[in-house]
C-alpha atoms as a PDB file:
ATOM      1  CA  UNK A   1       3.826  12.887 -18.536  1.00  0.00           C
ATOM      2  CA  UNK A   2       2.320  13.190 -15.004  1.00  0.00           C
ATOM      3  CA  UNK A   3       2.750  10.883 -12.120  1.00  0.00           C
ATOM      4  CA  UNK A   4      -1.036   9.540 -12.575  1.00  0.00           C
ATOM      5  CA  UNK A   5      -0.108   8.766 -16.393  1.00  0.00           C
ATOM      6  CA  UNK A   6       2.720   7.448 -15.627  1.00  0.00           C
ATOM      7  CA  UNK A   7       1.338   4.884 -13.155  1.00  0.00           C
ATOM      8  CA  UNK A   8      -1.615   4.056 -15.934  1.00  0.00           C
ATOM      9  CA  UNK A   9       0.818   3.301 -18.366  1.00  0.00           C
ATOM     10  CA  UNK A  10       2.927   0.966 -16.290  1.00  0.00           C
ATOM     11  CA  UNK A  11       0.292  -0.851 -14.781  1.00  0.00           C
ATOM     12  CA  UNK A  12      -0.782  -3.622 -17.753  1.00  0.00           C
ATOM     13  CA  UNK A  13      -1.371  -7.298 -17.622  1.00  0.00           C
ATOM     14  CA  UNK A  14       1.629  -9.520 -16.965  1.00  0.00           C
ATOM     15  CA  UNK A  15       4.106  -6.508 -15.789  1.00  0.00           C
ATOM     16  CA  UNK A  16       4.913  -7.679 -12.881  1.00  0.00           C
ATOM     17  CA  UNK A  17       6.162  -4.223 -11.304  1.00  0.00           C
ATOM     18  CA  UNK A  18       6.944  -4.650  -7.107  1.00  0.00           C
ATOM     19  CA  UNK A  19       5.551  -1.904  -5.356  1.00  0.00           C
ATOM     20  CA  UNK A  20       6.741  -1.948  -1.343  1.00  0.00           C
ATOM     21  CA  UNK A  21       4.944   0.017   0.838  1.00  0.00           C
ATOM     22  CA  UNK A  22       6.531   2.853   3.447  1.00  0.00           C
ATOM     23  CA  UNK A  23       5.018   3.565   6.526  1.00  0.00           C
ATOM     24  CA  UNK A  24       6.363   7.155   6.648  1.00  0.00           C
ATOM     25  CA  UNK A  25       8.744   9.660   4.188  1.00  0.00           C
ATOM     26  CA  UNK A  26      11.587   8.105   5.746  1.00  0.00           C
ATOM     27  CA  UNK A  27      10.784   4.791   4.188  1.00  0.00           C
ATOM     28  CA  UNK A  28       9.148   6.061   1.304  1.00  0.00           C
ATOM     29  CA  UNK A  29      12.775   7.919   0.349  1.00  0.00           C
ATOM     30  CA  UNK A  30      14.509   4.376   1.009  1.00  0.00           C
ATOM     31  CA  UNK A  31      12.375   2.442  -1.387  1.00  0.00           C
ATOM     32  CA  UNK A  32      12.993   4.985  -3.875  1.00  0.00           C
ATOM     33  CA  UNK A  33      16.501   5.300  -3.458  1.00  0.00           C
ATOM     34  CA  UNK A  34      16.414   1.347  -4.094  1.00  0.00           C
ATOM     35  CA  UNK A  35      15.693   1.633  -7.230  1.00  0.00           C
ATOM     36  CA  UNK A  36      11.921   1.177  -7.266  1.00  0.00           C
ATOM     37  CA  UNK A  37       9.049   2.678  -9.799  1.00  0.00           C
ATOM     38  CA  UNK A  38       6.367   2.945  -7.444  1.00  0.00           C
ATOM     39  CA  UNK A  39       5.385   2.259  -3.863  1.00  0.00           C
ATOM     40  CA  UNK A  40       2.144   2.261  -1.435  1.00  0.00           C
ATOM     41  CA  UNK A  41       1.441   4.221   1.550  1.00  0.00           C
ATOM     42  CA  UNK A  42       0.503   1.281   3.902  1.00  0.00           C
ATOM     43  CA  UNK A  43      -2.798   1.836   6.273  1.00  0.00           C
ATOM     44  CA  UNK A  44      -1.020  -0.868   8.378  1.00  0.00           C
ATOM     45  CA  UNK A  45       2.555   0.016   8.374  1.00  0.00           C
ATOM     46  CA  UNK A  46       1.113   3.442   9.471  1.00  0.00           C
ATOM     47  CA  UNK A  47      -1.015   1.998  11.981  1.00  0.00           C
ATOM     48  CA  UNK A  48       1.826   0.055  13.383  1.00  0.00           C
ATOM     49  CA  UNK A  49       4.650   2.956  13.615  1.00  0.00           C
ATOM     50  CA  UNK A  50       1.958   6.246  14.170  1.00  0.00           C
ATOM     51  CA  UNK A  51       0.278   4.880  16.392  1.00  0.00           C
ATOM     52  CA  UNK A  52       1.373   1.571  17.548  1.00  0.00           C
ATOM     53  CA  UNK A  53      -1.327  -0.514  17.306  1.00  0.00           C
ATOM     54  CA  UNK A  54      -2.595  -3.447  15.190  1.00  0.00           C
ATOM     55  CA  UNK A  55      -4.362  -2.627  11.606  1.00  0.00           C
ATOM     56  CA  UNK A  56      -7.489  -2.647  12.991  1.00  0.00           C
ATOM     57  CA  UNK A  57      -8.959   0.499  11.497  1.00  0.00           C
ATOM     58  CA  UNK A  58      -7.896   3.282  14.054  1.00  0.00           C
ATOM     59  CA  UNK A  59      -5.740   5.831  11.915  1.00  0.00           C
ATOM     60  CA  UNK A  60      -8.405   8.594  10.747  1.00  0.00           C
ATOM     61  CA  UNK A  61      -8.640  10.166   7.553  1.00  0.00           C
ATOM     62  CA  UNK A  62      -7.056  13.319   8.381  1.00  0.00           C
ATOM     63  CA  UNK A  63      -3.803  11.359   9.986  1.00  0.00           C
ATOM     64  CA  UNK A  64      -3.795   9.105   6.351  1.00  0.00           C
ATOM     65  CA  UNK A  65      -3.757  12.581   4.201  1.00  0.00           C
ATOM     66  CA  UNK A  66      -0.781  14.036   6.539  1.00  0.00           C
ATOM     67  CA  UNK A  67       1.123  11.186   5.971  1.00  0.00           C
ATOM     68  CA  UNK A  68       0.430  10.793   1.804  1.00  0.00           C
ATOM     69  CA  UNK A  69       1.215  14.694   1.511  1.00  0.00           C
ATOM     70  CA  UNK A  70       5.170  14.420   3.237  1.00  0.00           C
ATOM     71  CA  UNK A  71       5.447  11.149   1.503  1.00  0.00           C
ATOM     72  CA  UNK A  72       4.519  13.029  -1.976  1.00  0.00           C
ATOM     73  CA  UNK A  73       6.987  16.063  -0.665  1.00  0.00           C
ATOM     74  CA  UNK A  74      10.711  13.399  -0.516  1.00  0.00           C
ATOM     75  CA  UNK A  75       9.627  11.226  -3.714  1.00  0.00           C
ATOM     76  CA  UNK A  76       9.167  11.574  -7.464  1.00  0.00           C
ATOM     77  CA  UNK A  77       7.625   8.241  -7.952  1.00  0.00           C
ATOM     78  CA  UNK A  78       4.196   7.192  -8.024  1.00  0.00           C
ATOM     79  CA  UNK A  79       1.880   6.258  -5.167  1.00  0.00           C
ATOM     80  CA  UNK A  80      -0.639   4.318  -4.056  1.00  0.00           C
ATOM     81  CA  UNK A  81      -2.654   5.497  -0.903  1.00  0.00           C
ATOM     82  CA  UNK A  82      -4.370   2.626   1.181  1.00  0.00           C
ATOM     83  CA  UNK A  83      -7.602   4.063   1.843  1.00  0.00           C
ATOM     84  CA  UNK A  84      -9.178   1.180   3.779  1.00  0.00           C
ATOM     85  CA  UNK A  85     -12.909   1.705   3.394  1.00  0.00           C
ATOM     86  CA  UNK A  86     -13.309   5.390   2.614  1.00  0.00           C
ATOM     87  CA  UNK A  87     -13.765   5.776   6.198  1.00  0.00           C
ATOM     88  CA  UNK A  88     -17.691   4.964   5.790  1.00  0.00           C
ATOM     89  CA  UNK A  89     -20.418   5.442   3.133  1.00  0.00           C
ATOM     90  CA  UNK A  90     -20.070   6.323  -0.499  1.00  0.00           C
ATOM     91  CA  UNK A  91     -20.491  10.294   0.595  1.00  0.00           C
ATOM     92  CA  UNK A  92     -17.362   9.580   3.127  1.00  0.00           C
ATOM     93  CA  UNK A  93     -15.488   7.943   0.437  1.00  0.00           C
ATOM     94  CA  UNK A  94     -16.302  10.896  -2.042  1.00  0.00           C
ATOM     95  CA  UNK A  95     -14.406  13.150   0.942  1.00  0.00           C
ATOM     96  CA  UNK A  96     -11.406  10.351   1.515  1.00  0.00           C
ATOM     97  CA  UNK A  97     -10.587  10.971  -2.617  1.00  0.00           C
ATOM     98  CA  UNK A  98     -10.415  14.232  -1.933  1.00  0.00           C
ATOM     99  CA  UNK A  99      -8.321  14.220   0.470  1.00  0.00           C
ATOM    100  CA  UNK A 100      -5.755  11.523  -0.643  1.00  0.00           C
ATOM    101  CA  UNK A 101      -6.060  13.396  -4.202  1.00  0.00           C
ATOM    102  CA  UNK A 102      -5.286  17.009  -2.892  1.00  0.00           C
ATOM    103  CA  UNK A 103      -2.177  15.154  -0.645  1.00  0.00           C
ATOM    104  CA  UNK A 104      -0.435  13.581  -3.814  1.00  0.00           C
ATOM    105  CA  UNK A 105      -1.810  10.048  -4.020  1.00  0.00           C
ATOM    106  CA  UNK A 106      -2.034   8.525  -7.664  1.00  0.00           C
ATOM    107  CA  UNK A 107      -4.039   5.975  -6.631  1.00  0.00           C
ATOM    108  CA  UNK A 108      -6.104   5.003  -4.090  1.00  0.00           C
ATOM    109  CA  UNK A 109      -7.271   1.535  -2.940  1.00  0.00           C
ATOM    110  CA  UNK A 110     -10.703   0.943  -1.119  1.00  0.00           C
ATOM    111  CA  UNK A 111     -11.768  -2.060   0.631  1.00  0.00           C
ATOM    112  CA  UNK A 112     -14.962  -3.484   1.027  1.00  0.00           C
ATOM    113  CA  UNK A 113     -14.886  -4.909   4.602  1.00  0.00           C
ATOM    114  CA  UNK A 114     -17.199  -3.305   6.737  1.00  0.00           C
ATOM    115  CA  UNK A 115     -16.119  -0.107   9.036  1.00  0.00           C
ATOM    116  CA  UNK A 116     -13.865  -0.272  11.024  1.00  0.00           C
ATOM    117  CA  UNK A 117     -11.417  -3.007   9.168  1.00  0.00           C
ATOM    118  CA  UNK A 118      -8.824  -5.491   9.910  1.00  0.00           C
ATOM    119  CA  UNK A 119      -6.120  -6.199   8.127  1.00  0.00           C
ATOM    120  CA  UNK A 120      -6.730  -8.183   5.265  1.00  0.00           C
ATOM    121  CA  UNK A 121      -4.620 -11.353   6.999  1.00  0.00           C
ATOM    122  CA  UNK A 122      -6.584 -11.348  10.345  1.00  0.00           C
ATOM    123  CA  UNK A 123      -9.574 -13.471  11.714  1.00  0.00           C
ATOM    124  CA  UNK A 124     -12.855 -12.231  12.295  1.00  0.00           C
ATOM    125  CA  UNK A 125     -13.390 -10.292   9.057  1.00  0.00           C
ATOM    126  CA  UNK A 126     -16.596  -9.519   7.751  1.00  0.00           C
ATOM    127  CA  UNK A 127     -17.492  -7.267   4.253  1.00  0.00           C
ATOM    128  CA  UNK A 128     -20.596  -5.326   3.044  1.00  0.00           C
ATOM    129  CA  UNK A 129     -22.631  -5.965   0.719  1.00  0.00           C
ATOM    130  CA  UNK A 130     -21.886  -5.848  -2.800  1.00  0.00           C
ATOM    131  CA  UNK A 131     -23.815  -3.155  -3.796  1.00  0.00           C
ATOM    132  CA  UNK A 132     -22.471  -0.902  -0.889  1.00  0.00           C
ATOM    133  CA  UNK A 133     -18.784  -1.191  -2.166  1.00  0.00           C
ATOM    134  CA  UNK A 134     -20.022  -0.719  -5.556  1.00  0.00           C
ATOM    135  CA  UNK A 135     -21.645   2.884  -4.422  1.00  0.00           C
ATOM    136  CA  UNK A 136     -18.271   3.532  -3.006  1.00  0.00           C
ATOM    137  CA  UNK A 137     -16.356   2.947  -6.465  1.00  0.00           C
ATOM    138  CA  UNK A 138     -18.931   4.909  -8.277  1.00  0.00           C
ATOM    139  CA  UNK A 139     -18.548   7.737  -5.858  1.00  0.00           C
ATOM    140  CA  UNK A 140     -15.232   7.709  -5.678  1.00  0.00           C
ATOM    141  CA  UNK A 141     -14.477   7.623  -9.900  1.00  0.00           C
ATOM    142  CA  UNK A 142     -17.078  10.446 -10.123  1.00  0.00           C
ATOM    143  CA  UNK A 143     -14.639  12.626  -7.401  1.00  0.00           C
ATOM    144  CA  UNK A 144     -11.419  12.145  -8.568  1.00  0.00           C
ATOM    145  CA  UNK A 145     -10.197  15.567 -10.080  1.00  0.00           C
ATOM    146  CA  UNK A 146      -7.829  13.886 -12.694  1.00  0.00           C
ATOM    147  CA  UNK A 147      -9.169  10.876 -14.991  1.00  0.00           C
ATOM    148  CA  UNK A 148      -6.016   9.475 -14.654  1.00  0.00           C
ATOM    149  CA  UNK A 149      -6.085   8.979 -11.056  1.00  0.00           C
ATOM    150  CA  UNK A 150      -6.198   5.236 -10.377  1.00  0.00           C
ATOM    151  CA  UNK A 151      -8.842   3.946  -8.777  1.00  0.00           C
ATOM    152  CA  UNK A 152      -8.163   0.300  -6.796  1.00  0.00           C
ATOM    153  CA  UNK A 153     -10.697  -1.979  -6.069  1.00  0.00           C
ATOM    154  CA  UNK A 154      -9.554  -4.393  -2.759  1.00  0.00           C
ATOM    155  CA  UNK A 155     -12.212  -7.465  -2.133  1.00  0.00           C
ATOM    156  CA  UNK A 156     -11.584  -9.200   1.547  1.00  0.00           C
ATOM    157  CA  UNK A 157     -14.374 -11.269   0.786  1.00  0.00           C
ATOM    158  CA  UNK A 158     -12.162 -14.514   0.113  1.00  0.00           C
ATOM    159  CA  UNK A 159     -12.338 -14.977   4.062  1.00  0.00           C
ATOM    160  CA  UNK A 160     -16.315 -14.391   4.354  1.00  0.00           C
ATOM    161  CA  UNK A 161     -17.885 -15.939   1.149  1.00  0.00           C
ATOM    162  CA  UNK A 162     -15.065 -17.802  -0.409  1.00  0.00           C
ATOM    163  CA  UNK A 163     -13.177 -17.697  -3.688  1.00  0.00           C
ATOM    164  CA  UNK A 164     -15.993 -17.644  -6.162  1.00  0.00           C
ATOM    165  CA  UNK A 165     -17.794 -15.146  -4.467  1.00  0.00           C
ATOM    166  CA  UNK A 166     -14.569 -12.726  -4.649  1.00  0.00           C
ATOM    167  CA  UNK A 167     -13.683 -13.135  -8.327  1.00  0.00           C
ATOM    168  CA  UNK A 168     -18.016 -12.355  -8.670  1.00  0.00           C
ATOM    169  CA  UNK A 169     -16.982  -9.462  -6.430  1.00  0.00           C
ATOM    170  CA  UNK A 170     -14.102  -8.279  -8.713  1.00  0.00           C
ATOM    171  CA  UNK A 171     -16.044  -8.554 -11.352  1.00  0.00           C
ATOM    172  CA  UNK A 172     -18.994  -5.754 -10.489  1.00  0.00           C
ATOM    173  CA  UNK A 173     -16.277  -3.477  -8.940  1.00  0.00           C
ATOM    174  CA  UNK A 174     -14.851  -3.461 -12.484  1.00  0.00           C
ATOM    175  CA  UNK A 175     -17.886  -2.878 -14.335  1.00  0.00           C
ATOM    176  CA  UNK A 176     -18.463   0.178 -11.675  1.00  0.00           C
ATOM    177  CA  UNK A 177     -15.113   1.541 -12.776  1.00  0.00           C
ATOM    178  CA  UNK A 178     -12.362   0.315 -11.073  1.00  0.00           C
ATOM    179  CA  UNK A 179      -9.208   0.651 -12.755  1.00  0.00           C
ATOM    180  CA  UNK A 180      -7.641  -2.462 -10.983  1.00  0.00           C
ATOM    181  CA  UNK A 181      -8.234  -5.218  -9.012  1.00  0.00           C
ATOM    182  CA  UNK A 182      -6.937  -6.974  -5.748  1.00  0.00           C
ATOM    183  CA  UNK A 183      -8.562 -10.212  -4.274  1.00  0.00           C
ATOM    184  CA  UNK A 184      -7.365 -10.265  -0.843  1.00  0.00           C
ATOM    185  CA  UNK A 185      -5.936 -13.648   1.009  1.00  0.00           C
ATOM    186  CA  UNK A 186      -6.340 -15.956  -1.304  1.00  0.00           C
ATOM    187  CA  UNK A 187      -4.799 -19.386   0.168  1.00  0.00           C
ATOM    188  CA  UNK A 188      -3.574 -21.665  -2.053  1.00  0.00           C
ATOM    189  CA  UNK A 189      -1.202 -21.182  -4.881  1.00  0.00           C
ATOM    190  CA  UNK A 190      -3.464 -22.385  -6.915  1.00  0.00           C
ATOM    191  CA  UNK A 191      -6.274 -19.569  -6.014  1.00  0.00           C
ATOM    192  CA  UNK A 192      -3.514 -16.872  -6.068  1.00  0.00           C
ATOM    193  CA  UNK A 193      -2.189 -18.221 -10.019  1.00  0.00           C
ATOM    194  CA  UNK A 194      -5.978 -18.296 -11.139  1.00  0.00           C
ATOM    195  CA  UNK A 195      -7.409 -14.810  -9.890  1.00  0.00           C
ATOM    196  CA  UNK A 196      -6.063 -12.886 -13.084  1.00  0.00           C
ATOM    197  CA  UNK A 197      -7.254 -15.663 -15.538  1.00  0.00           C
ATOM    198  CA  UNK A 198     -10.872 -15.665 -13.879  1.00  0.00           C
ATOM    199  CA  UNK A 199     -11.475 -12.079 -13.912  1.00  0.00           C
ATOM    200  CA  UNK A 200      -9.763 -10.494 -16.655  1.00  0.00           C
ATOM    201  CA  UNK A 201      -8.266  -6.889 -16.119  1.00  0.00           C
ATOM    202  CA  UNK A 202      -5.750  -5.550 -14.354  1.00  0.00           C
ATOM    203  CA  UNK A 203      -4.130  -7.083 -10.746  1.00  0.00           C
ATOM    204  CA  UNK A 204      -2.197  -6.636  -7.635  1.00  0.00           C
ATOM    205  CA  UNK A 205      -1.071  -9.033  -5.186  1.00  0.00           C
ATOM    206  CA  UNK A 206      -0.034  -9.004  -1.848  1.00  0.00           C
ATOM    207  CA  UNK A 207       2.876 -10.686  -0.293  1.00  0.00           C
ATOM    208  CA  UNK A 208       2.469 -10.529   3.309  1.00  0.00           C
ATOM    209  CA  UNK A 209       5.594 -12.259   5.211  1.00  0.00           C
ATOM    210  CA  UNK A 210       4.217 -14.969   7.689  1.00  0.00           C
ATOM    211  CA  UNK A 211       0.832 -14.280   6.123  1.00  0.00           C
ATOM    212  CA  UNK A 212      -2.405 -16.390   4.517  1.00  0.00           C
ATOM    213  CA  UNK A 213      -1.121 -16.183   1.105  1.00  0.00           C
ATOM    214  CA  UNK A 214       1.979 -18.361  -0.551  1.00  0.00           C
ATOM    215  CA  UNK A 215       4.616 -16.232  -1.713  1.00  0.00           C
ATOM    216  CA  UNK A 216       5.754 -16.681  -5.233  1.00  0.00           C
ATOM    217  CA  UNK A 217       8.510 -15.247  -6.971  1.00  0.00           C
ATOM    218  CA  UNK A 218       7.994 -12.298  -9.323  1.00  0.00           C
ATOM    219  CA  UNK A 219       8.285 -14.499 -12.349  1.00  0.00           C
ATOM    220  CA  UNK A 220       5.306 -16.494 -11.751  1.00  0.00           C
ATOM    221  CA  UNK A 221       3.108 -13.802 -11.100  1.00  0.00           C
ATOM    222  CA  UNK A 222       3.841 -11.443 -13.295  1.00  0.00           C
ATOM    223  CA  UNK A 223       3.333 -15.027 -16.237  1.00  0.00           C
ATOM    224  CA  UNK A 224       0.142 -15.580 -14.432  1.00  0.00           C
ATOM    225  CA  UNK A 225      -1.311 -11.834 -15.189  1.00  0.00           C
ATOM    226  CA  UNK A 226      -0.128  -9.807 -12.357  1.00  0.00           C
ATOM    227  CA  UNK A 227       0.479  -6.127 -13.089  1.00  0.00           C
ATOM    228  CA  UNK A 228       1.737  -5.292  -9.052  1.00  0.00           C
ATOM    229  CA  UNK A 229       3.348  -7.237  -6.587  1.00  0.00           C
ATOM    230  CA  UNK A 230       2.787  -5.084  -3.615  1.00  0.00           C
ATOM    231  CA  UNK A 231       5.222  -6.001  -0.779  1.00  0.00           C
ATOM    232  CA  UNK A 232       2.980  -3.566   1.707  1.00  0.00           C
ATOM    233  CA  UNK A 233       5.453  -4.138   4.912  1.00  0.00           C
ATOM    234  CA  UNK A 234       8.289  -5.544   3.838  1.00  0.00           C
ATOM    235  CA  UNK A 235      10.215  -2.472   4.569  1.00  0.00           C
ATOM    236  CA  UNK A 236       8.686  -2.125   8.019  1.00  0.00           C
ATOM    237  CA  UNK A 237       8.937  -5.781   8.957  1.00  0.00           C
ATOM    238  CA  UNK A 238      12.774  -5.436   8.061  1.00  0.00           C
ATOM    239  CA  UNK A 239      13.571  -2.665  10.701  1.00  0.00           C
ATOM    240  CA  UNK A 240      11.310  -3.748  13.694  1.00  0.00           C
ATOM    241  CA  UNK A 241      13.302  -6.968  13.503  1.00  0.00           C
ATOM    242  CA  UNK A 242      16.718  -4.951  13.234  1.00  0.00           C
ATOM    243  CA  UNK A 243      15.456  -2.294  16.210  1.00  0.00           C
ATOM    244  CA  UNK A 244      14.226  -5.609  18.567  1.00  0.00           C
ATOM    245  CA  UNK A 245      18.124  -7.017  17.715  1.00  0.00           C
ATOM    246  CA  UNK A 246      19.652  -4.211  18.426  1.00  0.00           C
ATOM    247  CA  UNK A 247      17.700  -2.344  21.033  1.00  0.00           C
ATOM    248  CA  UNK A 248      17.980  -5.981  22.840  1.00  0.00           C
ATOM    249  CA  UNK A 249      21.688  -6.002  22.442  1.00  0.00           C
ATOM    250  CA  UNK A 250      22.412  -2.646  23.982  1.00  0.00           C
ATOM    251  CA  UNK A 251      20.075  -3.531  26.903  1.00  0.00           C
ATOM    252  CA  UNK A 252      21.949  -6.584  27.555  1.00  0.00           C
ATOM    253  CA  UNK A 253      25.438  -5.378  26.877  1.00  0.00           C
ATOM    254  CA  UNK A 254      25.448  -1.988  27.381  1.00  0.00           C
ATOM    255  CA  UNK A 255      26.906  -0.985  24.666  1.00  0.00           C
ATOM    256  CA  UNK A 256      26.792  -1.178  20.868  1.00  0.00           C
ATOM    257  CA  UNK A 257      29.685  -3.031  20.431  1.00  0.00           C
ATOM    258  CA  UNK A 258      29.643  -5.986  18.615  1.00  0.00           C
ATOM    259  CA  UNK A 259      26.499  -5.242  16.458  1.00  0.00           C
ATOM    260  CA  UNK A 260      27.772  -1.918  14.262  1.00  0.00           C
ATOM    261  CA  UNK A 261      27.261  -3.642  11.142  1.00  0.00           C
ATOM    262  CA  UNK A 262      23.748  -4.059  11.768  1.00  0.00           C
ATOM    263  CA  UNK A 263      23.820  -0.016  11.739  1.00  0.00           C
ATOM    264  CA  UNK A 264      23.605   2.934   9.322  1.00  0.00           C
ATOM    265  CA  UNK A 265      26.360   4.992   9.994  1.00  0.00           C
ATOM    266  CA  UNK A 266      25.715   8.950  10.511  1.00  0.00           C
ATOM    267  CA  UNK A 267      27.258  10.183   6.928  1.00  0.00           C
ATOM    268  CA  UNK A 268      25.212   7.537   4.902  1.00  0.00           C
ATOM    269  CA  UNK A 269      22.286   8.485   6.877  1.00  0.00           C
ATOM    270  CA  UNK A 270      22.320  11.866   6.180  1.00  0.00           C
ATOM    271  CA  UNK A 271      22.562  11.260   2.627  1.00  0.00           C
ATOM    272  CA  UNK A 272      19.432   9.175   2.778  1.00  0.00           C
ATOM    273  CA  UNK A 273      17.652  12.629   4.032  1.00  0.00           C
ATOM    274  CA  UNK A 274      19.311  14.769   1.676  1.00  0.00           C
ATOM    275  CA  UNK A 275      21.121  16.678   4.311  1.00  0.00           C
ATOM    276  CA  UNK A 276      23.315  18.388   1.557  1.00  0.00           C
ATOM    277  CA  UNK A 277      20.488  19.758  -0.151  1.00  0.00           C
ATOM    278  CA  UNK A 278      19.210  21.860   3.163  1.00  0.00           C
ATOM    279  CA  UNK A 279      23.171  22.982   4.072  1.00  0.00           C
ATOM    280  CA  UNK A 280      22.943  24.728   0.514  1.00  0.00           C
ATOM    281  CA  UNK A 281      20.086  25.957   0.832  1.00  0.00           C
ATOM    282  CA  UNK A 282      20.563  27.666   4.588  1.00  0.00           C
ATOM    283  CA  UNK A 283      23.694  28.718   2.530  1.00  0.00           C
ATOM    284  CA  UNK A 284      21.649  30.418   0.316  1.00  0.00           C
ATOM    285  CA  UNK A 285      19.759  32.026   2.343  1.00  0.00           C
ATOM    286  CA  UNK A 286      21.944  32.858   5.173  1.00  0.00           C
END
């Protein structure tokens, strides 16, 4: 069974699978080592650590691919590429599938705000029309190399034209051949419990720390419909707090002392990168 066949077959109604999202291989080889099925290549985690900027739609296509392909070269577990809007029209969306395709990806999310985006969580988002985004999915299911390549369908326009108008939304990106859904932002628990009852199909959420949405437990959403409970910067929110606290400390003190626990020592480090698998091969080929 491929990767892309895999990820089909996991992703049904009510499972309830939590996907985090890495910002680089580094992260990407943590969340599998944690035990997860499947993770997401974050548009804003690698905003944020690439480049150091806000989401806010500056990362090119070219920089996205580079970072899917050595995310796809440390891990044996699915992935899901955050393609923000295709970087344009439908023909630029036909070249981002190719792209994120040829790196690894199996699947890719597009967006329908307009170019350049914000993260989904900001102010002062706007989307296209509906028939614009709909192009996009049609173009995009008609590149895709394998069938079983998951196209994702991401509405932002919760923010713009309210909750009806997104579930409407969800609906036509279905019928153009989306293979799942996301309603971004939602607000209320209520909206958030309801999206995968109003618009039957498949669904991911997103649980963005400090963001617009509640956060539930995995439970409820996976009883409510959920198929993914994407945790897109978890992982990154994690060590920017533990690199402020210690960075901090050792500008302050001077020293480490006093915060070692808070550390990875070298050894276990160097088994998160495999080390021993690169000191037998420079064995072998010495």
């Amino acid at each position: 069974m491929t990767l892309n066949q895999q990820l089909r077959r996991d992703l049904v109604r009510g499972a309830g699978h939590i996907m985090p999202g890495a910002a680089n291989a580094l992260a990407a080889r943590v969340i599998e080592a944690s035990g997860h099925r499947m993770m997401m290549v974050s548009g804003a985690a690698v905003a944020n650590t690439y480049l150091g900027v806000p989401d806010i739609g500056l990362v090119s296509v070219t920089e996205l691919a580079s970072h899917v392909a050595a995310v796809r070269e440390v891990v044996g577990i699915p992935i899901l590429a955050d393609a923000d809007t295709g970087f344009g029209n439908a023909i630029n969306a036909r070249r981002t599938v190719k792209l994120l395709e040829r790196a690894g990806a199996n699947a890719i999310m597009l967006e329908d705000q307009t170019y350049p985006k914000r993260c989904g969580h900001f102010e002062g988002k706007d989307v296209v029309p509906k028939q614009e985004m709909v192009a996009k999915l049609k173009a995009a299911v008609d590149t895709r190399v394998d069938p079983d390549l998951m196209i994702l369908a991401r509405t932002d326009a919760r923010a713009v034209e309210g909750f009806e108008a997104a579930c409407d939304r969800a609906r036509a990106y279905q019928e153009a051949g989306a293979d799942f859904l996301f309603i971004e932002a939602p607000l209320t628990k209520e909206e958030l419990l309801a999206i995968p009852r109003e618009v039957p199909g498949i669904h991911l959420c997103n649980m963005v720390i400090g963001g617009k949405t509640p956060l539930l437990p995995r439970e409820e959403l996976a009883k409510a419909g959920y198929a993914v409970i994407c945790y897109a910067n978890a992982a990154l929110q994690a060590s920017l707090l533990a690199m402020q606290q210690v960075l901090g400390h050792l500008h302050e003190k001077g020293s480490i002392a006093g915060v070692e626990d808070q550390l990875m020592m070298f050894a276990e480090r160097q088994k998160v990168l495999d080390a021993g698998k690169y000191q037998e091969l420079e064995k072998r080929y010495a």
